[in-house]
PDB file of N, CA and C in Angstrom:
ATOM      1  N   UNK A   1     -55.352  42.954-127.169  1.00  0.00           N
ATOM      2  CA  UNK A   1     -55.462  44.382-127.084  1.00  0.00           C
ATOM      3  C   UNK A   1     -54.345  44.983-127.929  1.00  0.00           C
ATOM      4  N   UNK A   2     -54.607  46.308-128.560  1.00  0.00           N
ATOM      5  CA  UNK A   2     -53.673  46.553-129.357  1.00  0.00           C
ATOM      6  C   UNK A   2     -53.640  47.739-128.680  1.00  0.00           C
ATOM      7  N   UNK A   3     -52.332  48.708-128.909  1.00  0.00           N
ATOM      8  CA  UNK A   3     -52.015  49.694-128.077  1.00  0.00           C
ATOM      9  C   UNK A   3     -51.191  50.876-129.223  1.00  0.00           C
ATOM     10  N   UNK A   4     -51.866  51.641-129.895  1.00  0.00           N
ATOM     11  CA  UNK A   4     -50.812  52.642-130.541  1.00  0.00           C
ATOM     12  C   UNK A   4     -49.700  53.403-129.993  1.00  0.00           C
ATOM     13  N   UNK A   5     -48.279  53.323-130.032  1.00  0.00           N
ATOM     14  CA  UNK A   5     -47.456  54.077-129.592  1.00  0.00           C
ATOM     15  C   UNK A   5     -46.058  54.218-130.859  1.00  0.00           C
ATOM     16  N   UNK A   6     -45.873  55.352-130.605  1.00  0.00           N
ATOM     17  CA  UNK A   6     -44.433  55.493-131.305  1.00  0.00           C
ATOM     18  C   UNK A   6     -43.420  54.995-129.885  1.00  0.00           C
ATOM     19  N   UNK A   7     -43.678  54.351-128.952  1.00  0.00           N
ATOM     20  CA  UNK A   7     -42.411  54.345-127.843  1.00  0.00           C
ATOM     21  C   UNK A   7     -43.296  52.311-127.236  1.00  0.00           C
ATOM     22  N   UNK A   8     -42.933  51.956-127.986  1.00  0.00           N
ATOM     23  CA  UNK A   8     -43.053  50.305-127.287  1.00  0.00           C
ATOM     24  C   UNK A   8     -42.245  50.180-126.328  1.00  0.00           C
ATOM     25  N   UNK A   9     -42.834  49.380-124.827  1.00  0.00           N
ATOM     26  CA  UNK A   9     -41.985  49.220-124.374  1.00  0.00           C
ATOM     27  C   UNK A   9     -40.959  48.021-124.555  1.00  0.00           C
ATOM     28  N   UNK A  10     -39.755  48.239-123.698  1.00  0.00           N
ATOM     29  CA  UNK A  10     -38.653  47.466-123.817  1.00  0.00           C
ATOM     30  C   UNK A  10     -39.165  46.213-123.785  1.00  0.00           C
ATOM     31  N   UNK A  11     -40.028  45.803-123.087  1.00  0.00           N
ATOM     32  CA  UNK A  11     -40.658  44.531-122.276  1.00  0.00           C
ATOM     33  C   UNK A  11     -41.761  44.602-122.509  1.00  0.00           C
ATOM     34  N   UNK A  12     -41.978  43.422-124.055  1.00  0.00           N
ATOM     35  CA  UNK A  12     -43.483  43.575-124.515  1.00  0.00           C
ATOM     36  C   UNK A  12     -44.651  42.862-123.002  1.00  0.00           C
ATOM     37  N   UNK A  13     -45.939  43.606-123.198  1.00  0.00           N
ATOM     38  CA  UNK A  13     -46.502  42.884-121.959  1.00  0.00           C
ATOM     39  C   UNK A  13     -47.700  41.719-122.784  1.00  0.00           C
ATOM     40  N   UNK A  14     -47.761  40.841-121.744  1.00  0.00           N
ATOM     41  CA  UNK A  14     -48.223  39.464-122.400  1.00  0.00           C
ATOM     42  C   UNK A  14     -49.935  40.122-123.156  1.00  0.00           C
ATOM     43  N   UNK A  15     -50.022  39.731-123.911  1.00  0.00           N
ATOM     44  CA  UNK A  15     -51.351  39.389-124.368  1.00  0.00           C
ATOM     45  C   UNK A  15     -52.087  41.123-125.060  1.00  0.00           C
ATOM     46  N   UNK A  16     -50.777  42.054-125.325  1.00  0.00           N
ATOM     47  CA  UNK A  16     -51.240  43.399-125.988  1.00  0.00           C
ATOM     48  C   UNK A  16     -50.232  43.611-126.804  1.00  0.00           C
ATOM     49  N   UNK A  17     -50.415  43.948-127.920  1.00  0.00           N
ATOM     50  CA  UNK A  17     -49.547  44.255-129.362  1.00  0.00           C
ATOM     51  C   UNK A  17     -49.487  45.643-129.420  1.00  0.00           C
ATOM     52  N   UNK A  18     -48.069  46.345-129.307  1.00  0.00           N
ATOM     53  CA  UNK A  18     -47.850  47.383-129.742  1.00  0.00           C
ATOM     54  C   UNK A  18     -47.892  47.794-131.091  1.00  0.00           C
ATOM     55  N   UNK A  19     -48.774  48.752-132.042  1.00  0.00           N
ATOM     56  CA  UNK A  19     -48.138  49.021-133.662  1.00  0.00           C
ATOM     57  C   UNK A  19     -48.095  50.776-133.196  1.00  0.00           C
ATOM     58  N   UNK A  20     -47.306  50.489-134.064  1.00  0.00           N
ATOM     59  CA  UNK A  20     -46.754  52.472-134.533  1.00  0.00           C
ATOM     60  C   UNK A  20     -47.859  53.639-135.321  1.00  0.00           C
ATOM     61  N   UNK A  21     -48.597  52.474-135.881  1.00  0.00           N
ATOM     62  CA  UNK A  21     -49.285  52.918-137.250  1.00  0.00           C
ATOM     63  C   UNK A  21     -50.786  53.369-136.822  1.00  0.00           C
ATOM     64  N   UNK A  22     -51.496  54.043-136.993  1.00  0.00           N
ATOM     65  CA  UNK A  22     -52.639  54.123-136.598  1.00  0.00           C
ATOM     66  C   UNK A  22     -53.660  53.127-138.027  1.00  0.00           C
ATOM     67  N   UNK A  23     -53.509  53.620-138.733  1.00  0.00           N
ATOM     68  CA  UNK A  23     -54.351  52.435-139.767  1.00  0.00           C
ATOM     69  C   UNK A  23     -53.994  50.890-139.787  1.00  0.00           C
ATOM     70  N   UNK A  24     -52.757  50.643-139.461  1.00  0.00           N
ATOM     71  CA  UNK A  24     -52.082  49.489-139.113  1.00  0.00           C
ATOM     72  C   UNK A  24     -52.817  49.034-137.721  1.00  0.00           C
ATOM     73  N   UNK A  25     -53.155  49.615-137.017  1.00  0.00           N
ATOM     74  CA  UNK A  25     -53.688  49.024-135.395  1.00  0.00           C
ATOM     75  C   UNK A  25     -55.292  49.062-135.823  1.00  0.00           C
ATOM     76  N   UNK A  26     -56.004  50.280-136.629  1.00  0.00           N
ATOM     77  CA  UNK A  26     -56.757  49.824-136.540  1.00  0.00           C
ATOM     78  C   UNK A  26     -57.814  48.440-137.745  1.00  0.00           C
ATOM     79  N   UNK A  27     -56.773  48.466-138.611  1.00  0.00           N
ATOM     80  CA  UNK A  27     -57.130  47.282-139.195  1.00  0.00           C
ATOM     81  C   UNK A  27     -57.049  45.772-138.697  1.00  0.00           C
ATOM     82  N   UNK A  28     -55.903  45.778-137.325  1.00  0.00           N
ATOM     83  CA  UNK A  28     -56.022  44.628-136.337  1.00  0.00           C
ATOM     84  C   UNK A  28     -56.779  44.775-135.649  1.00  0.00           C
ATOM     85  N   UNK A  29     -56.704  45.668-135.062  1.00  0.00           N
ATOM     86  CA  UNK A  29     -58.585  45.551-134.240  1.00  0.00           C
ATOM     87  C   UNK A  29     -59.933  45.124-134.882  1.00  0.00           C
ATOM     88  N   UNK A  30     -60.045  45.105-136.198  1.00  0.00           N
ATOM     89  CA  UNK A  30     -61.202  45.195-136.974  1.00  0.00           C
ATOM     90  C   UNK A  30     -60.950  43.435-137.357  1.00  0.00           C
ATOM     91  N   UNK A  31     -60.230  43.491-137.079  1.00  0.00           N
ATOM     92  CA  UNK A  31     -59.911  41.356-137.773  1.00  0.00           C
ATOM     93  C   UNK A  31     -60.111  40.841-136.585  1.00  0.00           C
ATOM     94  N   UNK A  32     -59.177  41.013-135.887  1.00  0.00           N
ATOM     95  CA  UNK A  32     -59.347  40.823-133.977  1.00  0.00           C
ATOM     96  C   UNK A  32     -61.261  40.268-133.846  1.00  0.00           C
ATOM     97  N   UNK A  33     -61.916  41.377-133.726  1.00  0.00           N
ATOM     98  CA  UNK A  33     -62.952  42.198-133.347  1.00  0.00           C
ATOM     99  C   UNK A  33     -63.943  41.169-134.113  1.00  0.00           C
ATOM    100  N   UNK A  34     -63.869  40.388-135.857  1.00  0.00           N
ATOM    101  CA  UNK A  34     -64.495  39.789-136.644  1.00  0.00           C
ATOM    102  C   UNK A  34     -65.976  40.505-136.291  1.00  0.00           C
ATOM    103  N   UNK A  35     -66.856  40.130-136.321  1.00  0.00           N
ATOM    104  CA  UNK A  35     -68.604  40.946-136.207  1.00  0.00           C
ATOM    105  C   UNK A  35     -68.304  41.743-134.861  1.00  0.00           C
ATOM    106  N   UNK A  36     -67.598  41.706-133.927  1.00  0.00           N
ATOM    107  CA  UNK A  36     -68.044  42.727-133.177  1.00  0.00           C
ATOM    108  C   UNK A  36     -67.516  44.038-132.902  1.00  0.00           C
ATOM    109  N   UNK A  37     -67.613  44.745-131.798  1.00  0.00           N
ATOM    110  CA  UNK A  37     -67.344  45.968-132.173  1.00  0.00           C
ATOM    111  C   UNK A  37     -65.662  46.039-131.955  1.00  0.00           C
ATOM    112  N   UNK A  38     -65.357  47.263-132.235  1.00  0.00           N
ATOM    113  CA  UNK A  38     -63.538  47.803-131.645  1.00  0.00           C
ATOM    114  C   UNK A  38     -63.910  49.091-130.638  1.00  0.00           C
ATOM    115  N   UNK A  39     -63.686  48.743-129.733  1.00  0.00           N
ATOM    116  CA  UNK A  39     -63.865  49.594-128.599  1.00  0.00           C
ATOM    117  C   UNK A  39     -62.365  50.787-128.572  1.00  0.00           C
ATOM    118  N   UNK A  40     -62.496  51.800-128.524  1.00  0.00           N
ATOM    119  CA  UNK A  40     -61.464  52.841-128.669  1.00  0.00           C
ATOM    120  C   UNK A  40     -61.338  53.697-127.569  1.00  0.00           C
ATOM    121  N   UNK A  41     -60.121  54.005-127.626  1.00  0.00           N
ATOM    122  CA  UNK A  41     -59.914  54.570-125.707  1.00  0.00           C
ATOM    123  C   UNK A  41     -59.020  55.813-126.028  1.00  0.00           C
ATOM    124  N   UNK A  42     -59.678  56.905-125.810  1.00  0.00           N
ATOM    125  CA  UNK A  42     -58.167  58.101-125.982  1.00  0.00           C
ATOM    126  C   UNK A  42     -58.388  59.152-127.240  1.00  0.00           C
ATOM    127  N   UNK A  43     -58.659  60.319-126.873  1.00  0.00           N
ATOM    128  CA  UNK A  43     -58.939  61.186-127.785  1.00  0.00           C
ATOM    129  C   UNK A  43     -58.024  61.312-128.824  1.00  0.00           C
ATOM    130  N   UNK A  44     -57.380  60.996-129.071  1.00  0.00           N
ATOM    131  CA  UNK A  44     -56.247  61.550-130.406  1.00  0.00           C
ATOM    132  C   UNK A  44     -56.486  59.759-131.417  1.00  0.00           C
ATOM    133  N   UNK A  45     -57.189  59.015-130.813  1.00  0.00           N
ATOM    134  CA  UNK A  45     -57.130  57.506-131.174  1.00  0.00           C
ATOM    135  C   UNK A  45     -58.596  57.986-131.779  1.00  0.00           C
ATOM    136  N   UNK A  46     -59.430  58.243-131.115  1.00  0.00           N
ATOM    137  CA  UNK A  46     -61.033  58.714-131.509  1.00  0.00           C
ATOM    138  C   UNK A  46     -61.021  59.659-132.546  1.00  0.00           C
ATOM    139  N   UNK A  47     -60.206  60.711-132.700  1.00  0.00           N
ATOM    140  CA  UNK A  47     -60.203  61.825-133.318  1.00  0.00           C
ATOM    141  C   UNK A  47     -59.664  61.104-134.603  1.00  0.00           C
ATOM    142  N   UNK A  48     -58.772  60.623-134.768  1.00  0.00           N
ATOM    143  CA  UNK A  48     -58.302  59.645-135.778  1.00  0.00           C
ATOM    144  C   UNK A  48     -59.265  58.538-136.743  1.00  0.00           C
ATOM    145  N   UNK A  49     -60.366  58.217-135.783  1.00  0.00           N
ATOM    146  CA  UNK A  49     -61.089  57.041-136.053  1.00  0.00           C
ATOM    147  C   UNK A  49     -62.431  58.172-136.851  1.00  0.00           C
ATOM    148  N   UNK A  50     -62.636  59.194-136.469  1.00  0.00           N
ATOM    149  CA  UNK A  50     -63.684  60.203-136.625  1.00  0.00           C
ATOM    150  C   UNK A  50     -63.059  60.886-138.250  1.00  0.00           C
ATOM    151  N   UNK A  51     -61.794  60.812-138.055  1.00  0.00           N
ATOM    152  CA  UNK A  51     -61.460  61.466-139.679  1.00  0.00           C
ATOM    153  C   UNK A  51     -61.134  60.545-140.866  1.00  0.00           C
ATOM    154  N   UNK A  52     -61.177  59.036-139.940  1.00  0.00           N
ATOM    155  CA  UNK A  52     -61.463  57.952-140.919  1.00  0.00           C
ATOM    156  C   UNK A  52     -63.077  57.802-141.743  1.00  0.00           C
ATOM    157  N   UNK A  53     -63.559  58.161-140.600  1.00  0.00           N
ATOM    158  CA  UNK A  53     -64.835  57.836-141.250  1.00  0.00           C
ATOM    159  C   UNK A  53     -64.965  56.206-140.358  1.00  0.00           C
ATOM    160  N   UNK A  54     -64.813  56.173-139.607  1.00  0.00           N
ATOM    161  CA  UNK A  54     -64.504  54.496-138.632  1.00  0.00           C
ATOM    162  C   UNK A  54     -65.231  54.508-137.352  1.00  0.00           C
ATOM    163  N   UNK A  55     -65.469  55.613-136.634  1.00  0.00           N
ATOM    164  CA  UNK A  55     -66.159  55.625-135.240  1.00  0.00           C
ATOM    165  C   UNK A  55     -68.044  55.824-135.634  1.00  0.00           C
ATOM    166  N   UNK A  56     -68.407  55.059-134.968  1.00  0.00           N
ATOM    167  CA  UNK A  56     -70.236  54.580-135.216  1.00  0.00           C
ATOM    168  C   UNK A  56     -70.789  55.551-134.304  1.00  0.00           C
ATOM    169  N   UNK A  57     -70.072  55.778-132.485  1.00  0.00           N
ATOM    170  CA  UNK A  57     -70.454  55.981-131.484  1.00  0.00           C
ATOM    171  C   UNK A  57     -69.228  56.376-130.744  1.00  0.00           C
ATOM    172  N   UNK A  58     -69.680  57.905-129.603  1.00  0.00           N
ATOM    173  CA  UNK A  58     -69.007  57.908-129.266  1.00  0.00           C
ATOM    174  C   UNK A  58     -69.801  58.235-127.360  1.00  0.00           C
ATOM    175  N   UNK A  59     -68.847  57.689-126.648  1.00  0.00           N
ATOM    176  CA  UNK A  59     -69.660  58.034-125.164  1.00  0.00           C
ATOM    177  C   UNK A  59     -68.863  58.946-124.017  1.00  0.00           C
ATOM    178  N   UNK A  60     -68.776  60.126-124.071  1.00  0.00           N
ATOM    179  CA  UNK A  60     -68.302  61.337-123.291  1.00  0.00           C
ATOM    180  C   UNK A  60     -68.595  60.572-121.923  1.00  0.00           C
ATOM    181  N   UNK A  61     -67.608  60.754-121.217  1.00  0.00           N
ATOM    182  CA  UNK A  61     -67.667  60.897-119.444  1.00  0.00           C
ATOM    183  C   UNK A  61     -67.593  61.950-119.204  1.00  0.00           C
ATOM    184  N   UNK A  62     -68.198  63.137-118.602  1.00  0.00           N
ATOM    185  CA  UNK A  62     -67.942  64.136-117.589  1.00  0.00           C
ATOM    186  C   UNK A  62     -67.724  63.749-116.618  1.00  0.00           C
ATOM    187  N   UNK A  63     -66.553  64.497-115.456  1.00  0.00           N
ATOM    188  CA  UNK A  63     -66.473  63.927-114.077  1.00  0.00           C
ATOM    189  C   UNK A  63     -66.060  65.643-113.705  1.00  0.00           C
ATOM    190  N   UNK A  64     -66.707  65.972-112.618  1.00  0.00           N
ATOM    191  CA  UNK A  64     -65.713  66.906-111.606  1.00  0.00           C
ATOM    192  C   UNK A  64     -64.455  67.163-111.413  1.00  0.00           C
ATOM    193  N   UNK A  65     -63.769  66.888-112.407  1.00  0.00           N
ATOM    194  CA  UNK A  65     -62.200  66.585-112.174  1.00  0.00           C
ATOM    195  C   UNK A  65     -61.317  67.162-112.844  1.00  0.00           C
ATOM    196  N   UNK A  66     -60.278  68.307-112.482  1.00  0.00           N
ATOM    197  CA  UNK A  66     -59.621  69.198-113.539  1.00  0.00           C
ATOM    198  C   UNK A  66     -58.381  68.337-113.395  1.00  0.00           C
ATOM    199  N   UNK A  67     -58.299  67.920-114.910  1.00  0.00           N
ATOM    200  CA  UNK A  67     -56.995  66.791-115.117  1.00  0.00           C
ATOM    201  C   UNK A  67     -55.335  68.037-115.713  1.00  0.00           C
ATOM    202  N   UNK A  68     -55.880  69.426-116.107  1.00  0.00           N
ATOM    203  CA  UNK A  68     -54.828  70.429-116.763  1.00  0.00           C
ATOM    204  C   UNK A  68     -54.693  69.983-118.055  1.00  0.00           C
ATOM    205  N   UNK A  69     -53.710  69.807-118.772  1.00  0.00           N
ATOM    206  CA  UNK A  69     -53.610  69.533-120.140  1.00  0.00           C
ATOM    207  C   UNK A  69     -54.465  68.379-120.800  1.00  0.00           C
ATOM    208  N   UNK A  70     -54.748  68.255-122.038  1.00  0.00           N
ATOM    209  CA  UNK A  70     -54.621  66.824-122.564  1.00  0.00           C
ATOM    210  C   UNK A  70     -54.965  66.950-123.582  1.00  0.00           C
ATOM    211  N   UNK A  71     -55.348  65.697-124.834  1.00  0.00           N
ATOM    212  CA  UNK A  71     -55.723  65.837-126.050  1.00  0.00           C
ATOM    213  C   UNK A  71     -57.188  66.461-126.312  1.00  0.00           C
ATOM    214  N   UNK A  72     -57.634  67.371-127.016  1.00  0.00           N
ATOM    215  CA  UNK A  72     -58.872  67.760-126.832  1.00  0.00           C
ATOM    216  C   UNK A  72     -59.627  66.738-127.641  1.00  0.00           C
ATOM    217  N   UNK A  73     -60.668  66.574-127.746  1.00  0.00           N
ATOM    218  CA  UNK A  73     -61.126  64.801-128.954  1.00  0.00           C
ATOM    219  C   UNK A  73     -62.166  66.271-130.105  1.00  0.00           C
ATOM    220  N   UNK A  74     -62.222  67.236-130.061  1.00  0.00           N
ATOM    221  CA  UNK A  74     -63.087  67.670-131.385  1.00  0.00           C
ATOM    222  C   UNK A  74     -62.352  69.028-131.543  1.00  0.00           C
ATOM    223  N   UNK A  75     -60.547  69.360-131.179  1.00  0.00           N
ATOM    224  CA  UNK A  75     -59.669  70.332-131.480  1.00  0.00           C
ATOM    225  C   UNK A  75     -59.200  70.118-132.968  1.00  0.00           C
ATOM    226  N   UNK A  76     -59.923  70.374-133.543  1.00  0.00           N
ATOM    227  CA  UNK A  76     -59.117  70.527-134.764  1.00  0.00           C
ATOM    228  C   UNK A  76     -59.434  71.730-136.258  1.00  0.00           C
ATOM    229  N   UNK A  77     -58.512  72.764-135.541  1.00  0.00           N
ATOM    230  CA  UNK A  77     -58.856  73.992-136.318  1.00  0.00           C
ATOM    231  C   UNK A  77     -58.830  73.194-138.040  1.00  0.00           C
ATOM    232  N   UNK A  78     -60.085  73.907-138.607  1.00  0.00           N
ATOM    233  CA  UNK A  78     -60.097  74.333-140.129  1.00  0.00           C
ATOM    234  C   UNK A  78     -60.579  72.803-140.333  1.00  0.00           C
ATOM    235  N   UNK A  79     -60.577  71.717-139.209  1.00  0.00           N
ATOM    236  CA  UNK A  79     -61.202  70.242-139.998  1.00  0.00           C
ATOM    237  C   UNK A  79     -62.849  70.571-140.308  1.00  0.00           C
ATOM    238  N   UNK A  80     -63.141  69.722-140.445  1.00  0.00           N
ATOM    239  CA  UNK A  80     -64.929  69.197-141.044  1.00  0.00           C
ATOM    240  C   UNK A  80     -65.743  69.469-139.939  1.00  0.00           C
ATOM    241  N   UNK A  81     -66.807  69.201-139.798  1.00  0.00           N
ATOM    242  CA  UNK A  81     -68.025  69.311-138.521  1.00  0.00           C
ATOM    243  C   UNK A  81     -68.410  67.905-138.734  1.00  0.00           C
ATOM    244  N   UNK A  82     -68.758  67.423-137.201  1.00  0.00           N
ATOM    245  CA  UNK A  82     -68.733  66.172-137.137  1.00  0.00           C
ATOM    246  C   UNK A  82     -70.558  66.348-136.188  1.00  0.00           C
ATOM    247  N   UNK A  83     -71.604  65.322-137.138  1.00  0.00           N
ATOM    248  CA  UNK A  83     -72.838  65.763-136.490  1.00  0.00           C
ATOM    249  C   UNK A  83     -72.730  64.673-135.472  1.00  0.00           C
ATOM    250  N   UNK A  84     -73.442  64.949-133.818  1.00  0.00           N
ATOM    251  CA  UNK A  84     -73.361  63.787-133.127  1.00  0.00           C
ATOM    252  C   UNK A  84     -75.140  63.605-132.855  1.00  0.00           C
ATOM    253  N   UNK A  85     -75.479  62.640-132.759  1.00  0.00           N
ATOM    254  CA  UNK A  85     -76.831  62.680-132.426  1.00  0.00           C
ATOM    255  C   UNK A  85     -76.872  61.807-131.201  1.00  0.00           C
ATOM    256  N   UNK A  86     -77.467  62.509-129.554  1.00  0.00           N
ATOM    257  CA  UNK A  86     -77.347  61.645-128.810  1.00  0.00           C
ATOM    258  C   UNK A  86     -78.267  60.873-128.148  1.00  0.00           C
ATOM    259  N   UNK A  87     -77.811  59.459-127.963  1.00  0.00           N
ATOM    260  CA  UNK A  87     -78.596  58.032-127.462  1.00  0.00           C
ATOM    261  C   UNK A  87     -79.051  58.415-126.270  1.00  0.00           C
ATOM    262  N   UNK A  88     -78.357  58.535-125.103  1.00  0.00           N
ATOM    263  CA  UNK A  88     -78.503  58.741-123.870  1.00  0.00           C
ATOM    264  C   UNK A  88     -78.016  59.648-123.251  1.00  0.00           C
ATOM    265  N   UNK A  89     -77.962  60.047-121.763  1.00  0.00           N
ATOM    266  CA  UNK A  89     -77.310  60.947-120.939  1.00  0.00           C
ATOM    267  C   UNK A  89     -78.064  60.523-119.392  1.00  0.00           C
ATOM    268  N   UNK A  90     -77.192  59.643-118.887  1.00  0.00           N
ATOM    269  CA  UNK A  90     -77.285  59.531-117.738  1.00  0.00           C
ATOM    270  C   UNK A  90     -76.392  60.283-116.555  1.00  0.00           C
ATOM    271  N   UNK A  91     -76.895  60.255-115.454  1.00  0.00           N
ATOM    272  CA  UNK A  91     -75.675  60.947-114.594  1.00  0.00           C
ATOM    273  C   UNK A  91     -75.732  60.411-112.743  1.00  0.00           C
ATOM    274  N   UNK A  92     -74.773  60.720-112.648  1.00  0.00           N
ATOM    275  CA  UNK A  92     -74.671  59.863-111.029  1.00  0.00           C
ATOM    276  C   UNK A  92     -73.854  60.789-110.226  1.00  0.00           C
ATOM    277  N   UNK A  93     -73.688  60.490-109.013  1.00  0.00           N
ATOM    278  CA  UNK A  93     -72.820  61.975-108.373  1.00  0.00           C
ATOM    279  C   UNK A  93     -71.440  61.982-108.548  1.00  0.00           C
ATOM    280  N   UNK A  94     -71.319  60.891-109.582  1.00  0.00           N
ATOM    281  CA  UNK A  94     -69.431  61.214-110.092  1.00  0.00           C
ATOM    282  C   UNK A  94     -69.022  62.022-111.318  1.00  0.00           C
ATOM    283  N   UNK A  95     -70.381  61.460-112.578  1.00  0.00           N
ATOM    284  CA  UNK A  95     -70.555  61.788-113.488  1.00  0.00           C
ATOM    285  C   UNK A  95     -71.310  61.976-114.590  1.00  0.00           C
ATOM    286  N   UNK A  96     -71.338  62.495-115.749  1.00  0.00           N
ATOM    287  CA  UNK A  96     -72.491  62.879-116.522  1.00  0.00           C
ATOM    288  C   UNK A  96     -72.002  61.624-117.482  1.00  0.00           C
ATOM    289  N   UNK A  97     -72.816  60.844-118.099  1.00  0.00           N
ATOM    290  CA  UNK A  97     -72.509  60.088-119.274  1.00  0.00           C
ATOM    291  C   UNK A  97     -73.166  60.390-120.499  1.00  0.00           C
ATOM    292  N   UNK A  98     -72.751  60.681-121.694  1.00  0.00           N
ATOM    293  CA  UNK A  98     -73.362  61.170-122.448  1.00  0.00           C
ATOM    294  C   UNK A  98     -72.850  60.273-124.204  1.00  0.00           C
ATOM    295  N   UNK A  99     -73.751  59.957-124.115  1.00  0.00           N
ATOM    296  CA  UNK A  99     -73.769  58.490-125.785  1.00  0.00           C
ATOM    297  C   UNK A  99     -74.263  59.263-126.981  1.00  0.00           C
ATOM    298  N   UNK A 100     -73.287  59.149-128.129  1.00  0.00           N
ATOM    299  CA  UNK A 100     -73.698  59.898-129.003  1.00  0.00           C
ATOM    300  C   UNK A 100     -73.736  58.815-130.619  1.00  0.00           C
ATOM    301  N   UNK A 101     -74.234  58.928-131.527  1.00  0.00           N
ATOM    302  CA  UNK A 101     -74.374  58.437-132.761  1.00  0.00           C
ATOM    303  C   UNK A 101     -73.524  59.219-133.139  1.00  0.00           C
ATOM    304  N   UNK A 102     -72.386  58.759-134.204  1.00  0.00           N
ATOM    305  CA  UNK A 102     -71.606  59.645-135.310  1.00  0.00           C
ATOM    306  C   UNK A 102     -72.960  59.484-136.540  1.00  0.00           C
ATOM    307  N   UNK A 103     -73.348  60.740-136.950  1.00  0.00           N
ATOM    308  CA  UNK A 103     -74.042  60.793-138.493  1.00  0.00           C
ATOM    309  C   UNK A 103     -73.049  61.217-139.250  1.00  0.00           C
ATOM    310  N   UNK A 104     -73.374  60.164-140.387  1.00  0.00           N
ATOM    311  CA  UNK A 104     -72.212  60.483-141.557  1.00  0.00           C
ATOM    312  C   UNK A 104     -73.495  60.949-142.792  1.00  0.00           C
TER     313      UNK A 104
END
């Protein structure tokens, strides 16, 4: 597992690689990964992968749940429009799931 941070901890943990770099992590994931996919976790990591031109798919959770702040994943005044075309949308009484195609 690879983990982007500018703040590694003191005490690497067994079996996940910290890099600093976002093109640097995600070119280890993509070797890592050989034919299969790189699974991505975290809007500012997605949003990154989306202005690469690198994310295939993306799958929204809705939940009932006001978390207050956080990274928004499609905040970005004056960037590009990003078309999503979506696979599915299931939902259960926790949450809405919603699967989308990136069209490039």
């Amino acid at each position: 597992m690879f983990v982007v941070t500018h703040r590694p901890p003191a005490i690497p943990e067994p079996e996940i690689t910290t890099v600093d770099q976002f093109p640097k992590a995600l070119a280890l994931a993509k070797e890592a990964a050989g034919e299969k996919y790189v699974n991505v976790i975290g809007a500012s990591i997605a949003r990154q992968c989306i202005e690469a031109g690198e994310l295939d798919e993306v799958l929204l959770i809705y939940a009932p749940v006001m978390l207050g702040d956080g990274t928004r994943l499609f905040d970005h005044p004056g960037g590009r429009t990003v078309r999503l075309d979506r696979i599915s949308c299931t939902e259960n009484p926790s949450a809405t799931n919603l699967w989308f195609t990136v069209t490039r």
